[in-house]
N, C-alpha and C. Protein backbone atom coordinates (compact mmCIF):
# COMPACT_ATOMS: atom_id res chain seq x y z
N UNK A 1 30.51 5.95 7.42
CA UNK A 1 31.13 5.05 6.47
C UNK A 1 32.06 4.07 7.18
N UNK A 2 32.94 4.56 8.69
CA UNK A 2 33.46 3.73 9.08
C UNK A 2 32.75 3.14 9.60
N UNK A 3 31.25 2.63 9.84
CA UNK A 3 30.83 1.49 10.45
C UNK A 3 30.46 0.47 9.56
N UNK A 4 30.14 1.03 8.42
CA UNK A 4 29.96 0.11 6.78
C UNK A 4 31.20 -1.01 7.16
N UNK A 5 32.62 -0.30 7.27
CA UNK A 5 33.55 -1.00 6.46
C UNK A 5 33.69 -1.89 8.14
N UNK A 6 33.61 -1.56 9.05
CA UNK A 6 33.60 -2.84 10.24
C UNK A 6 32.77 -3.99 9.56
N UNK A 7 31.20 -3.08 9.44
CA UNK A 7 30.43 -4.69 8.83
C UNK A 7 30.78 -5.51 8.12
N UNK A 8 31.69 -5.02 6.74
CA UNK A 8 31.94 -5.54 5.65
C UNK A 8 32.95 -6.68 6.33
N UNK A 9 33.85 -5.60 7.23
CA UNK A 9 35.18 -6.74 8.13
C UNK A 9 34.06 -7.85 8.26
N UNK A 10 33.56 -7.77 9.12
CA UNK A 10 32.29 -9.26 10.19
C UNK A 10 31.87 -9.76 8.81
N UNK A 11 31.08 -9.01 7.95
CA UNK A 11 30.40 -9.83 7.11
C UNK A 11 31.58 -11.33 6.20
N UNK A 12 32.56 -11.28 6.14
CA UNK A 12 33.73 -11.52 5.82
C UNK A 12 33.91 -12.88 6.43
N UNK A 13 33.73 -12.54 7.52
CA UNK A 13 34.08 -13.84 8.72
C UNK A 13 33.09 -14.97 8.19
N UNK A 14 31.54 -14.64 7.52
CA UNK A 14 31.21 -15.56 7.63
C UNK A 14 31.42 -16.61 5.95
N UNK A 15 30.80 -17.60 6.11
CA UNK A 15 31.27 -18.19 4.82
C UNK A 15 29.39 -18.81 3.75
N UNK A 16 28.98 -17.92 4.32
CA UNK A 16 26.79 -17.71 4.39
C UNK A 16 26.79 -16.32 3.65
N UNK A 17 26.70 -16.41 2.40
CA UNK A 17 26.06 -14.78 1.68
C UNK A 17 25.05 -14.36 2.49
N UNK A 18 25.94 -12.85 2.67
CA UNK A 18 25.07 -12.08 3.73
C UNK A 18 25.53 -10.74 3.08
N UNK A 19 24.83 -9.78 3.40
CA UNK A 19 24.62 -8.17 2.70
C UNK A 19 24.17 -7.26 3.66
N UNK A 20 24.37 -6.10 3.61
CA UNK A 20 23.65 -4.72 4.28
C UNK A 20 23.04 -3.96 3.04
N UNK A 21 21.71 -3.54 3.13
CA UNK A 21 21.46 -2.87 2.18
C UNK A 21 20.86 -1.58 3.04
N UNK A 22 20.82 -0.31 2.43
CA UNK A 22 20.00 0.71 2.84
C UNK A 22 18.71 0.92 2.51
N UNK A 23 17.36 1.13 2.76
CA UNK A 23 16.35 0.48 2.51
C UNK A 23 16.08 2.43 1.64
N UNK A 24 16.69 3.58 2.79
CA UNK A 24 16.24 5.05 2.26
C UNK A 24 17.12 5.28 0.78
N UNK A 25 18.48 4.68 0.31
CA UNK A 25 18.54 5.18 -0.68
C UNK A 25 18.55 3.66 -1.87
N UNK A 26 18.20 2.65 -1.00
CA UNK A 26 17.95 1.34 -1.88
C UNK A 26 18.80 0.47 -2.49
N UNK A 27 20.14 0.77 -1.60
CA UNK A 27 21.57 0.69 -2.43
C UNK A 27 21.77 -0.76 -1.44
N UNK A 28 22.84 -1.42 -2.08
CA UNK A 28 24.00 -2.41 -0.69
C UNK A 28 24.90 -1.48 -0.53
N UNK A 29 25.40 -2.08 0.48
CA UNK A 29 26.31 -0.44 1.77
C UNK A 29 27.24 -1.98 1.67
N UNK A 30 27.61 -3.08 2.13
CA UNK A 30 28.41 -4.25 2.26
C UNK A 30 27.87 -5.58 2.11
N UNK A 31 28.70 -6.69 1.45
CA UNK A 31 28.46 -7.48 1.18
C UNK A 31 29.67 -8.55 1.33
N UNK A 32 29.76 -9.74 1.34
CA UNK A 32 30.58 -10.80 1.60
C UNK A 32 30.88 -11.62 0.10
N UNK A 33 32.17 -12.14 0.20
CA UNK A 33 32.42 -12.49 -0.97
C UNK A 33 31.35 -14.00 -1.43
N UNK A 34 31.05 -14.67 -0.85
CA UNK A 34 29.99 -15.64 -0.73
C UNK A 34 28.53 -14.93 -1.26
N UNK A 35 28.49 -13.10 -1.44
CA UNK A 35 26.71 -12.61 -1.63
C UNK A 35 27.56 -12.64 -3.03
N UNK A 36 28.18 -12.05 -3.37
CA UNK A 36 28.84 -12.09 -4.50
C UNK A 36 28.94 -12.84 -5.30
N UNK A 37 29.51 -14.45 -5.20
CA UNK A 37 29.68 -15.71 -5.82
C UNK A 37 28.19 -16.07 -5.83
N UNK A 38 27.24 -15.96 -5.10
CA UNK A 38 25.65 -16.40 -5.37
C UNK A 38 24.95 -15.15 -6.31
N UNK A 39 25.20 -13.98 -6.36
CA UNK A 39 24.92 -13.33 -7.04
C UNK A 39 25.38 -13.39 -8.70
N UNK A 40 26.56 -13.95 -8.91
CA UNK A 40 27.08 -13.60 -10.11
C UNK A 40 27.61 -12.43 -10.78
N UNK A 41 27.61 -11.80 -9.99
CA UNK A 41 27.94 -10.36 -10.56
C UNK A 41 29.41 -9.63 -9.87
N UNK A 42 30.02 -8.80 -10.34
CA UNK A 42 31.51 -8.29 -9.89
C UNK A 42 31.15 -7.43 -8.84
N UNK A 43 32.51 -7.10 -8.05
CA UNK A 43 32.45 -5.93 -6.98
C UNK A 43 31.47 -4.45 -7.62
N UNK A 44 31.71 -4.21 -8.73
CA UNK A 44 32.04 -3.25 -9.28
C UNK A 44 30.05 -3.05 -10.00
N UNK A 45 30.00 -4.10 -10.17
CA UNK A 45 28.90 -4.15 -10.35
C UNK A 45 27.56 -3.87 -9.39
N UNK A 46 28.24 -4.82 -7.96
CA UNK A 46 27.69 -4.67 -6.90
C UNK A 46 27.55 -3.31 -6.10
N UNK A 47 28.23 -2.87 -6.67
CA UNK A 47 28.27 -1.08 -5.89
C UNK A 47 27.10 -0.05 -6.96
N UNK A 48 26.93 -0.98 -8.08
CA UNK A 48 26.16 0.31 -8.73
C UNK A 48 24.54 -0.34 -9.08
N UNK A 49 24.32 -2.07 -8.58
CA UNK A 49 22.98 -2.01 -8.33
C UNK A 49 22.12 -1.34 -7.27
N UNK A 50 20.91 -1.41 -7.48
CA UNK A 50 19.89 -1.15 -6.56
C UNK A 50 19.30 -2.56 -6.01
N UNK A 51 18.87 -2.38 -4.74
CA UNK A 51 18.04 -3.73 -4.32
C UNK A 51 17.23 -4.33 -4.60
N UNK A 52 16.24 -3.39 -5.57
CA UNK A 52 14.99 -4.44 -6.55
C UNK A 52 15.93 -4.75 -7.65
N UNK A 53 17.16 -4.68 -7.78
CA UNK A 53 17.34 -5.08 -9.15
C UNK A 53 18.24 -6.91 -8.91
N UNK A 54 18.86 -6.56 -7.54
CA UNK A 54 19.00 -8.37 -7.07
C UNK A 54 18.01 -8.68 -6.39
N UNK A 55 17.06 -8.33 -5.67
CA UNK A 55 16.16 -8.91 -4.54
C UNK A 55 14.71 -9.01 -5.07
N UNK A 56 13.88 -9.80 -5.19
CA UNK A 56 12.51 -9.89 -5.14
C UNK A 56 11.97 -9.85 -3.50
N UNK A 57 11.04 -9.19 -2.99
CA UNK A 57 10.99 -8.77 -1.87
C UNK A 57 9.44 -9.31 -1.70
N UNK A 58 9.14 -9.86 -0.41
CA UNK A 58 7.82 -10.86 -0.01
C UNK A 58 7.24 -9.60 0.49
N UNK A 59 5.87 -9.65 0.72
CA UNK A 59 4.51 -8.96 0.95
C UNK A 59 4.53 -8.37 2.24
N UNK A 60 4.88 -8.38 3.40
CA UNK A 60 4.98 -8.66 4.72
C UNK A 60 6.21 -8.53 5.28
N UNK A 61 6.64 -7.07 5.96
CA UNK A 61 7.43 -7.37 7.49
C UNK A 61 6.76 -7.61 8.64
N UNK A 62 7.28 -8.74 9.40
CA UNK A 62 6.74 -9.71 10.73
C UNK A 62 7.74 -8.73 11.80
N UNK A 63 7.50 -8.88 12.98
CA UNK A 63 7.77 -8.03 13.77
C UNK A 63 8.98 -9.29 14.69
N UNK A 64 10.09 -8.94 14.99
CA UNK A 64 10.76 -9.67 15.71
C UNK A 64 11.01 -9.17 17.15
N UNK A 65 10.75 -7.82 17.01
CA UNK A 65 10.86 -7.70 18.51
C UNK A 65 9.57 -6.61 19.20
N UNK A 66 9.24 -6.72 20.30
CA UNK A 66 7.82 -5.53 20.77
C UNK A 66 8.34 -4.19 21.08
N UNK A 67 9.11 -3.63 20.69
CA UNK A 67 9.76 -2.57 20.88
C UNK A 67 9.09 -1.30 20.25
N UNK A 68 9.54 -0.43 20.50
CA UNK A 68 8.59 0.86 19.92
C UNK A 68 9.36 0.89 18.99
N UNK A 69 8.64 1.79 17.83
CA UNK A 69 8.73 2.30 16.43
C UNK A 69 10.42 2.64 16.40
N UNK A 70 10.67 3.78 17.39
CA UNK A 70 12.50 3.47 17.26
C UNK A 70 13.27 3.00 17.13
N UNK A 71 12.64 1.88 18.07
CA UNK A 71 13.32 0.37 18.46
C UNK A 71 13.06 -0.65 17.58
N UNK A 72 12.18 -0.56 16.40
CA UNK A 72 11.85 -1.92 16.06
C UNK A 72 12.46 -2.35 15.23
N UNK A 73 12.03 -3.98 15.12
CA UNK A 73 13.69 -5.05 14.46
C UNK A 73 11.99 -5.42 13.50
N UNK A 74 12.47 -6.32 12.93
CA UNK A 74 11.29 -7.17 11.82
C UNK A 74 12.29 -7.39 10.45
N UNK A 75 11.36 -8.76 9.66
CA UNK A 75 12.36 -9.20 8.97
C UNK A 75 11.06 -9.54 7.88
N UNK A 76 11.81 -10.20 6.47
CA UNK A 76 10.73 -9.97 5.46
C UNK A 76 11.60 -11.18 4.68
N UNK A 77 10.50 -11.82 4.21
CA UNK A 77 11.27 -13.09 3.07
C UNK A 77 11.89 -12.26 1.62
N UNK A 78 12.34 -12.96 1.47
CA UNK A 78 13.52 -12.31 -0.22
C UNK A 78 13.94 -13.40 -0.97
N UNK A 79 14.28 -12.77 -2.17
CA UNK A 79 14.32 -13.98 -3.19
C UNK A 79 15.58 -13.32 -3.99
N UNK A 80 16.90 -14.19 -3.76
CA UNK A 80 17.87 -13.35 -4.72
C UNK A 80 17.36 -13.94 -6.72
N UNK A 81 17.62 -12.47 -7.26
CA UNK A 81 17.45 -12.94 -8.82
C UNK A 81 18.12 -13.42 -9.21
N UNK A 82 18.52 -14.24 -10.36
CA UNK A 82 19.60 -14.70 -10.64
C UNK A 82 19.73 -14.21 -12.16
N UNK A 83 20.36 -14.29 -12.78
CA UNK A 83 20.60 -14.39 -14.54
C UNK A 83 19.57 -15.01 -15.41
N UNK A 84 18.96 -14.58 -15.96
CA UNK A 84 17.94 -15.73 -16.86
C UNK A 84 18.28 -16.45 -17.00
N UNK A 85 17.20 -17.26 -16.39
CA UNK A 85 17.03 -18.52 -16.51
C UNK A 85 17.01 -19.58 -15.19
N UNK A 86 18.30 -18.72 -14.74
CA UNK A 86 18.74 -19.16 -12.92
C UNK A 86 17.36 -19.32 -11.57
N UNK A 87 17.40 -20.25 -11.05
CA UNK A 87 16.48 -20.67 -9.87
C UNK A 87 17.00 -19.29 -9.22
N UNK A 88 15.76 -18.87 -8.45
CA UNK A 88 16.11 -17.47 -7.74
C UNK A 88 16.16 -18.54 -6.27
N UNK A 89 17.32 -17.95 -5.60
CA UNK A 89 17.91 -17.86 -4.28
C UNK A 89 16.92 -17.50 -3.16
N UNK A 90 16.12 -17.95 -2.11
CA UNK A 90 15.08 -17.61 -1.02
C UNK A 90 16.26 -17.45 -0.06
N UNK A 91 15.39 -16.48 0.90
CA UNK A 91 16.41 -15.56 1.59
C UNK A 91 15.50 -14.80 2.66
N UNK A 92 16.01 -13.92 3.56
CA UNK A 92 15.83 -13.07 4.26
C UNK A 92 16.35 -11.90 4.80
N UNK A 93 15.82 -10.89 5.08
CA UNK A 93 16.36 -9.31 5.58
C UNK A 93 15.56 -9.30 6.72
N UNK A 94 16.68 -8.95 7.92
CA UNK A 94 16.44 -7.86 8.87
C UNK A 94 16.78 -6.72 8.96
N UNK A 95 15.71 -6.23 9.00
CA UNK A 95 15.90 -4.57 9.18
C UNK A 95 15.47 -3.90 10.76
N UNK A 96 15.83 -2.60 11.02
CA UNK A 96 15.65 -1.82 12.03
C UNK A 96 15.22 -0.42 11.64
N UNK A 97 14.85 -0.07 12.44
CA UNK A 97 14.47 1.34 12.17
C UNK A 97 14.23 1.84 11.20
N UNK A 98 13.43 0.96 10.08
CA UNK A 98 13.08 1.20 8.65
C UNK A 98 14.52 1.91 7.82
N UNK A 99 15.11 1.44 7.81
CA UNK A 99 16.38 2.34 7.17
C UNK A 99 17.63 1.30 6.87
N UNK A 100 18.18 0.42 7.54
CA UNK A 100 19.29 -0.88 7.40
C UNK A 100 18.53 -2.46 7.08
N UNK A 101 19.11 -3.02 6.35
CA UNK A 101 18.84 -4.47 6.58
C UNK A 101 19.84 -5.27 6.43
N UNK A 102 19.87 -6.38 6.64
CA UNK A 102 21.29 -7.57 6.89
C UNK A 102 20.48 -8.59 5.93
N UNK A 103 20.81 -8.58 5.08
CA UNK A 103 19.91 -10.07 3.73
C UNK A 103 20.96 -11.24 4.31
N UNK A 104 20.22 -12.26 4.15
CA UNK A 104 20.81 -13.15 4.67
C UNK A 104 20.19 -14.75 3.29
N UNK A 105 20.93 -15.10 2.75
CA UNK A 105 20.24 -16.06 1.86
C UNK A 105 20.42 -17.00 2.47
N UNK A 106 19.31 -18.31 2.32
CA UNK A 106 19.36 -19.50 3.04
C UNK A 106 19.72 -20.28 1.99
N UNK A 107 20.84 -20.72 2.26
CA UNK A 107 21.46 -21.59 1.54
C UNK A 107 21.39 -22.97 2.14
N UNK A 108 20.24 -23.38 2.96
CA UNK A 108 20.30 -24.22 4.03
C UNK A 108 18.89 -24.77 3.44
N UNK A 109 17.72 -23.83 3.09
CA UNK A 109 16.39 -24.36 2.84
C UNK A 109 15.50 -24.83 4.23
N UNK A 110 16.05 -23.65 5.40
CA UNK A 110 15.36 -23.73 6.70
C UNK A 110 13.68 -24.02 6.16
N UNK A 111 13.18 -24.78 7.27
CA UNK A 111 11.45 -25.27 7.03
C UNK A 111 10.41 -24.32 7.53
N UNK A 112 10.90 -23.28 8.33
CA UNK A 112 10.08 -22.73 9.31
C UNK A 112 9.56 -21.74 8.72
N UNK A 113 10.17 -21.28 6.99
CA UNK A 113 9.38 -20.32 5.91
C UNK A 113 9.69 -20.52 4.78
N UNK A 114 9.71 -21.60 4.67
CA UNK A 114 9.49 -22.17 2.82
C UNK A 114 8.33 -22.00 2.08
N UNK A 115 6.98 -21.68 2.82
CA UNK A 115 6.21 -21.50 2.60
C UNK A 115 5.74 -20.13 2.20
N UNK A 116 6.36 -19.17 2.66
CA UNK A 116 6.24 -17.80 2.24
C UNK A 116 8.08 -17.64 1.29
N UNK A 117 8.62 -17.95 1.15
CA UNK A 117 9.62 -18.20 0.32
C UNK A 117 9.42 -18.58 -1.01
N UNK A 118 8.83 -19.96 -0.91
CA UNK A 118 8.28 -20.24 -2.08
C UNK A 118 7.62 -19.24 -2.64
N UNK A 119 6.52 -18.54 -2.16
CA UNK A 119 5.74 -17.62 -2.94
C UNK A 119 6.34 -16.60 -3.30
N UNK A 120 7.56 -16.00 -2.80
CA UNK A 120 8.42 -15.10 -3.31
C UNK A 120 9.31 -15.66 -4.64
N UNK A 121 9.91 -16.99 -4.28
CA UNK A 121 10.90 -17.42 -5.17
C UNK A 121 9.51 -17.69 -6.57
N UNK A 122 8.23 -18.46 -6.31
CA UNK A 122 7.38 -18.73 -7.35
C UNK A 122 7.28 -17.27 -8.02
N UNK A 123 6.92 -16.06 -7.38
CA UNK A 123 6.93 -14.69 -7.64
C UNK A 123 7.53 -14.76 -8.88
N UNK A 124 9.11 -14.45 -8.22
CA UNK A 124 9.85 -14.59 -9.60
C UNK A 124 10.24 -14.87 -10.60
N UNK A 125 10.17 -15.95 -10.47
CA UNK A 125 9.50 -17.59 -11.24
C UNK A 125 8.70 -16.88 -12.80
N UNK A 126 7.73 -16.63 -11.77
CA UNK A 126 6.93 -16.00 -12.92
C UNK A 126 6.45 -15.14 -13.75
N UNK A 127 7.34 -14.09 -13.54
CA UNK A 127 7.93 -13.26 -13.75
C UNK A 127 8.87 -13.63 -14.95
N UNK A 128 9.91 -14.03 -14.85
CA UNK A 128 10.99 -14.34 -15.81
C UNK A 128 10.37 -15.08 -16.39
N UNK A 129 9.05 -15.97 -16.49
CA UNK A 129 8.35 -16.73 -17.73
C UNK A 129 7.71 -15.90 -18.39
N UNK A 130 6.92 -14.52 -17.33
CA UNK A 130 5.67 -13.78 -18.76
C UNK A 130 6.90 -13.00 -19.93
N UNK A 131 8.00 -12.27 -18.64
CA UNK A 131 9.41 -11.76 -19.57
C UNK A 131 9.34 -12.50 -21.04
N UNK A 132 10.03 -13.34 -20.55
CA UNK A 132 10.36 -14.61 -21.61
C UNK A 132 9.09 -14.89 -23.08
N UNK A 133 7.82 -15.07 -22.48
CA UNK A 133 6.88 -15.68 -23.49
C UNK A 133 6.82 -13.79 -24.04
N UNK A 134 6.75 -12.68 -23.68
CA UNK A 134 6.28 -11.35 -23.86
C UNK A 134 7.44 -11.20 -25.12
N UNK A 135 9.01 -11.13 -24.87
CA UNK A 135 9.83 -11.05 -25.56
C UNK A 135 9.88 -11.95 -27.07
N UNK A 136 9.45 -13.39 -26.69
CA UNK A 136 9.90 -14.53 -27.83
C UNK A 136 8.37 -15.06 -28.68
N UNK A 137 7.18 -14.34 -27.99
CA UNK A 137 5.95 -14.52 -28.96
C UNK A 137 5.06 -13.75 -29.35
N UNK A 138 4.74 -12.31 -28.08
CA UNK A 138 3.81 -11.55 -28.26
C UNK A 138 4.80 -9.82 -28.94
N UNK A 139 5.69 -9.76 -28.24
CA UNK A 139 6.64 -8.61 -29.01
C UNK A 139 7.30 -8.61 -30.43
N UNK A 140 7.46 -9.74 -31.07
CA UNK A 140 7.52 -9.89 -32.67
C UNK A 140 6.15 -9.37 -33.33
N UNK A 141 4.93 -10.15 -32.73
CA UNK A 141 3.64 -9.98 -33.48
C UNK A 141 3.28 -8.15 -33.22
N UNK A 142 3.40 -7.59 -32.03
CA UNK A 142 2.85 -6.13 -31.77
C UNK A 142 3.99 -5.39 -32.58
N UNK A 143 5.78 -5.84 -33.06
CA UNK A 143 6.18 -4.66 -33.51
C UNK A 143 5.61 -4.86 -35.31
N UNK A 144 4.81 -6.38 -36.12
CA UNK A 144 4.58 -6.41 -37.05
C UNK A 144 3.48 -5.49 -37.06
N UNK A 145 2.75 -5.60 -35.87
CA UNK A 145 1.21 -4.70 -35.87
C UNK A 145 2.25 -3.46 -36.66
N UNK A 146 2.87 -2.68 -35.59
CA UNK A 146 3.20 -1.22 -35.53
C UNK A 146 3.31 -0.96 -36.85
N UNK A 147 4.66 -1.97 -37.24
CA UNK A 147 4.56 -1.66 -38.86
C UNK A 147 3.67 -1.27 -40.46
N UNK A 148 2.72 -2.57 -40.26
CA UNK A 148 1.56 -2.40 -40.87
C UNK A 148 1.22 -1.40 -40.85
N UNK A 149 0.93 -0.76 -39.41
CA UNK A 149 0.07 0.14 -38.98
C UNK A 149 0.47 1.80 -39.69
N UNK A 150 1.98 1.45 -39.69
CA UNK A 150 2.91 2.72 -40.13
C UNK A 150 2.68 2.69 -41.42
N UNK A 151 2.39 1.35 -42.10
CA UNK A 151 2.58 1.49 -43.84
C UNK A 151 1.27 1.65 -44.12
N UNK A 152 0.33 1.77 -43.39
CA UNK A 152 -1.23 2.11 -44.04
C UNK A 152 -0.76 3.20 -43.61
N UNK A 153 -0.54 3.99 -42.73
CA UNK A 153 -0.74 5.45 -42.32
C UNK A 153 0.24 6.40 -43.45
N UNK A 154 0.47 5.71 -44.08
CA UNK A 154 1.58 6.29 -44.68
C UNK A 154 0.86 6.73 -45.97
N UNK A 155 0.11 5.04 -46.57
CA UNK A 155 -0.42 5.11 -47.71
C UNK A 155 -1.75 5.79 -48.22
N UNK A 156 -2.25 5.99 -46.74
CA UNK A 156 -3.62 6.72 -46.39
C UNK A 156 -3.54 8.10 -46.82
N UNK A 157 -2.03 8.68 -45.94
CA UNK A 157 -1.47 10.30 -46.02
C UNK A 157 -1.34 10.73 -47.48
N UNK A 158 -0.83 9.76 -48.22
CA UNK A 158 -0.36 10.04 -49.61
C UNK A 158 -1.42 10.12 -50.26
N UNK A 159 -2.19 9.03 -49.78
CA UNK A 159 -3.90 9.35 -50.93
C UNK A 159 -4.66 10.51 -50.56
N UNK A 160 -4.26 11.11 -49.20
CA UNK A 160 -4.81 12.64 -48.59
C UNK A 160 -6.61 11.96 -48.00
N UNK A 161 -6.03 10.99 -47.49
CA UNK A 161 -7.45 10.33 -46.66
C UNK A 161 -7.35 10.99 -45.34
N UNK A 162 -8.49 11.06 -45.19
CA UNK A 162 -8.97 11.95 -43.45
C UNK A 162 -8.74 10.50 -42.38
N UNK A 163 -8.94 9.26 -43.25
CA UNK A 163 -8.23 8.28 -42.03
C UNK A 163 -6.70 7.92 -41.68
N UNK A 164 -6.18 9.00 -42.49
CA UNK A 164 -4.69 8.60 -41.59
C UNK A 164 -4.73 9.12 -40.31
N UNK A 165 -5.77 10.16 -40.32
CA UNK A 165 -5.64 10.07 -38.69
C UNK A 165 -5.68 9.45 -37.95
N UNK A 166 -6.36 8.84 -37.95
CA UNK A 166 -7.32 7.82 -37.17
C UNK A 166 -6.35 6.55 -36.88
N UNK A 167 -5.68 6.07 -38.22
CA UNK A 167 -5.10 5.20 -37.83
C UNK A 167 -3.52 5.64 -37.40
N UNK A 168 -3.49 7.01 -37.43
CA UNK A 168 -1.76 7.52 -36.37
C UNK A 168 -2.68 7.75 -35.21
N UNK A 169 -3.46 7.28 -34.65
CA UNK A 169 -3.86 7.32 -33.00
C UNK A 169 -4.01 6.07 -33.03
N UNK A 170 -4.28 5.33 -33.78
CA UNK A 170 -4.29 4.04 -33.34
C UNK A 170 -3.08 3.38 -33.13
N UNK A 171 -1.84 4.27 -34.10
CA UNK A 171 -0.35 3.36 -33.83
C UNK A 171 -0.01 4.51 -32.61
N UNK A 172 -0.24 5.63 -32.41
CA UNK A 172 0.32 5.82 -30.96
C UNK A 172 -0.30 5.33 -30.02
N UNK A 173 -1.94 4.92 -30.03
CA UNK A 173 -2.07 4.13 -28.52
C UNK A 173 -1.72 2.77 -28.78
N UNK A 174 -1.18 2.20 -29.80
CA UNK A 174 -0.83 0.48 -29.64
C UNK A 174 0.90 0.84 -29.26
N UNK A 175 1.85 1.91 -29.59
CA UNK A 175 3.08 2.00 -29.26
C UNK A 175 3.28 2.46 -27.80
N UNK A 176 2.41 3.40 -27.60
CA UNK A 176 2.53 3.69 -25.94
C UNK A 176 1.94 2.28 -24.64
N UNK A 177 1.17 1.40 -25.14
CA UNK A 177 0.33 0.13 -24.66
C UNK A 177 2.01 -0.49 -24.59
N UNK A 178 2.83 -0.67 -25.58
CA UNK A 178 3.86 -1.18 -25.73
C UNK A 178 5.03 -0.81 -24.85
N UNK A 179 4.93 0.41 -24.51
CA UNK A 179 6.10 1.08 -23.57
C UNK A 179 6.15 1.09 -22.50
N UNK A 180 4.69 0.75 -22.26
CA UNK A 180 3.99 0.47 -21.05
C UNK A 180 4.39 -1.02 -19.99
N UNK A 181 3.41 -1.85 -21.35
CA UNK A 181 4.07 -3.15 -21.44
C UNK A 181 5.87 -3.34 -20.91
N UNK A 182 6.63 -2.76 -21.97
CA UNK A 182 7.57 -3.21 -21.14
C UNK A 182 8.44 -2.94 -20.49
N UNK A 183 7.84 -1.62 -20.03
CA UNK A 183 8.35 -0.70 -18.89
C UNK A 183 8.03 -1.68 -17.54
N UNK A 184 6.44 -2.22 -17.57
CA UNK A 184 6.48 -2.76 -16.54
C UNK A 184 7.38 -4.01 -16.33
N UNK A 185 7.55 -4.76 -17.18
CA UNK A 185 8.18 -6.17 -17.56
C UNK A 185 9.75 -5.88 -17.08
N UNK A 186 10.00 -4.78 -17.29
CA UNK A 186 11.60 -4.77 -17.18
C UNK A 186 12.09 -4.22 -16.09
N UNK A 187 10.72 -3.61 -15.05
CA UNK A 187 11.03 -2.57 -13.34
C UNK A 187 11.39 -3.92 -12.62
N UNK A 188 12.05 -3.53 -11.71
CA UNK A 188 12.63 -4.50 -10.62
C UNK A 188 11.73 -4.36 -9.58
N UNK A 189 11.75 -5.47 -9.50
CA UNK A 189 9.98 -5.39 -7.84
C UNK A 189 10.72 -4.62 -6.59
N UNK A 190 10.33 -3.22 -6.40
CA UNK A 190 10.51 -2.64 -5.58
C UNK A 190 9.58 -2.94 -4.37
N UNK A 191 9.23 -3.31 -4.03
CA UNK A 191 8.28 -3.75 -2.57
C UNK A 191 8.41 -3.11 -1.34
N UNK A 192 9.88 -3.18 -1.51
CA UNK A 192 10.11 -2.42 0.16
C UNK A 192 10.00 -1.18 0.20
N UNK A 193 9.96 -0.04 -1.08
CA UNK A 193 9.24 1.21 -1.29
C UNK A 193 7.95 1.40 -0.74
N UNK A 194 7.45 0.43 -0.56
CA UNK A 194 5.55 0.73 -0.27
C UNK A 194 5.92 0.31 1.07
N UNK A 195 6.51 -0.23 1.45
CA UNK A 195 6.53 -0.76 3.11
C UNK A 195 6.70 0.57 4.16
C-alpha cells in the first residue's frame, strides 16, 4: 500500500489525467486530481468504481518491450466514459506483468493511434446510442407487450382455458429475453478480463 500512495505522490506532479488501476482485482489503486476532473466523478466515488465501469477497453495489447512473460510491458487503447451523453475521452494503459496499469488519457489527440482510438471511442459511441434508442423506443413497447400478455393470462386462467399456459411461457420467455436485454445493455465492457 505504501507504494500506491508514492504513486499517487508522482501521479500528482503531473497536470495530464493519469491513473493506476489493478487489472487482478479491476479496481483504481491511484489517481490524479486532473483523472478526476475528466472523469466527473468524486474521490469517494472513485474508490468504489471498477475499471469497465470508467474505461471502454480496445481489442489488442501491443507489446512494448521483447522481454519475457515476467518482464513484459505492453499497452492497449482506452476510452474514458463519460456521463450520458458526454464524448468519451481516448486514452491509453500500460501495463506489466498482467496485473498494474498506468491509464494515461490523451488529452493532446496524439496521431500515431487515432485510428485504433477512434474505434474504441466509436465503440462507445455506440453503445450509449443502442442504450439510449433500447430505453426511449423499444422498452416502453416490450413492457406494453408484458402487460397485455399478463391481462390475457389472467383472463384465460379465470375462464379455466388450458391456454393460459401457453401464454405464461410466452410472458416468461419475452420477460427473461428482457433481462437479458438489459443486463447486457447495462455491463460495463470488461475486455481486459479476456486478455
Amino acid at each position: 500500500m505504501e507504494n500506491f500512495q508514492e504513486l499517487c505522490a508522482v501521479l500528482n506532479r503531473f497536470a495530464l489525467p493519469r491513473a493506476i488501476v489493478d487489472f487482478e482485482h479491476r479496481s483504481f489503486v491511484a489517481w490524479n486530481p486532473k483523472f478526476l476532473e475528466h472523469t466527473g466523478i468524486t474521490e469517494t466515488e472513485m474508490k468504489a468504481s471498477k475499471t469497465g465501469d470508467l474505461l471502454t477497453f480496445g481489442e489488442t495489447w501491443f507489446p512494448l518491450s521483447s522481454e519475457s512473460d515476467a518482464q513484459k510491458i505492453e499497452y492497449l487503447t482506452c476510452a474514458l466514459k463519460r456521463p450520458f451523453g458526454g464524448s468519451p475521452a481516448p486514452g491509453f494503459i500500460v501495463r506489466s506483468h498482467d496485473r498494474i496499469g498506468y491509464v494515461m488519457l490523451d488529452v493532446f489527440g496524439s496521431s500515431s493511434s487515432q485510428f485504433e482510438q477512434g474505434q474504441v471511442v466509436g465503440r462507445e459511441e455506440e453503445r450509449n446510442r443502442i442504450v439510449k434508442v433500447f430505453h426511449e423506443e423499444v422498452s416502453p413497447s416490450i413492457i406494453a407487450a408484458l402487460f397485455l400478455i399478463q391481462t390475457a393470462k389472467s383472463e384465460l386462467e379465470e375462464a379455466g382455458s388450458p391456454q393460459a399456459e401457453i401464454v405464461s411461457k410466452a410472458s416468461d420467455i419475452l420477460t427473461e429475453s428482457t433481462r437479458k436485454i438489459a443486463g447486457v445493455l447495462s455491463e460495463p465492457d470488461d475486455r481486459e478480463a479476456r486478455s
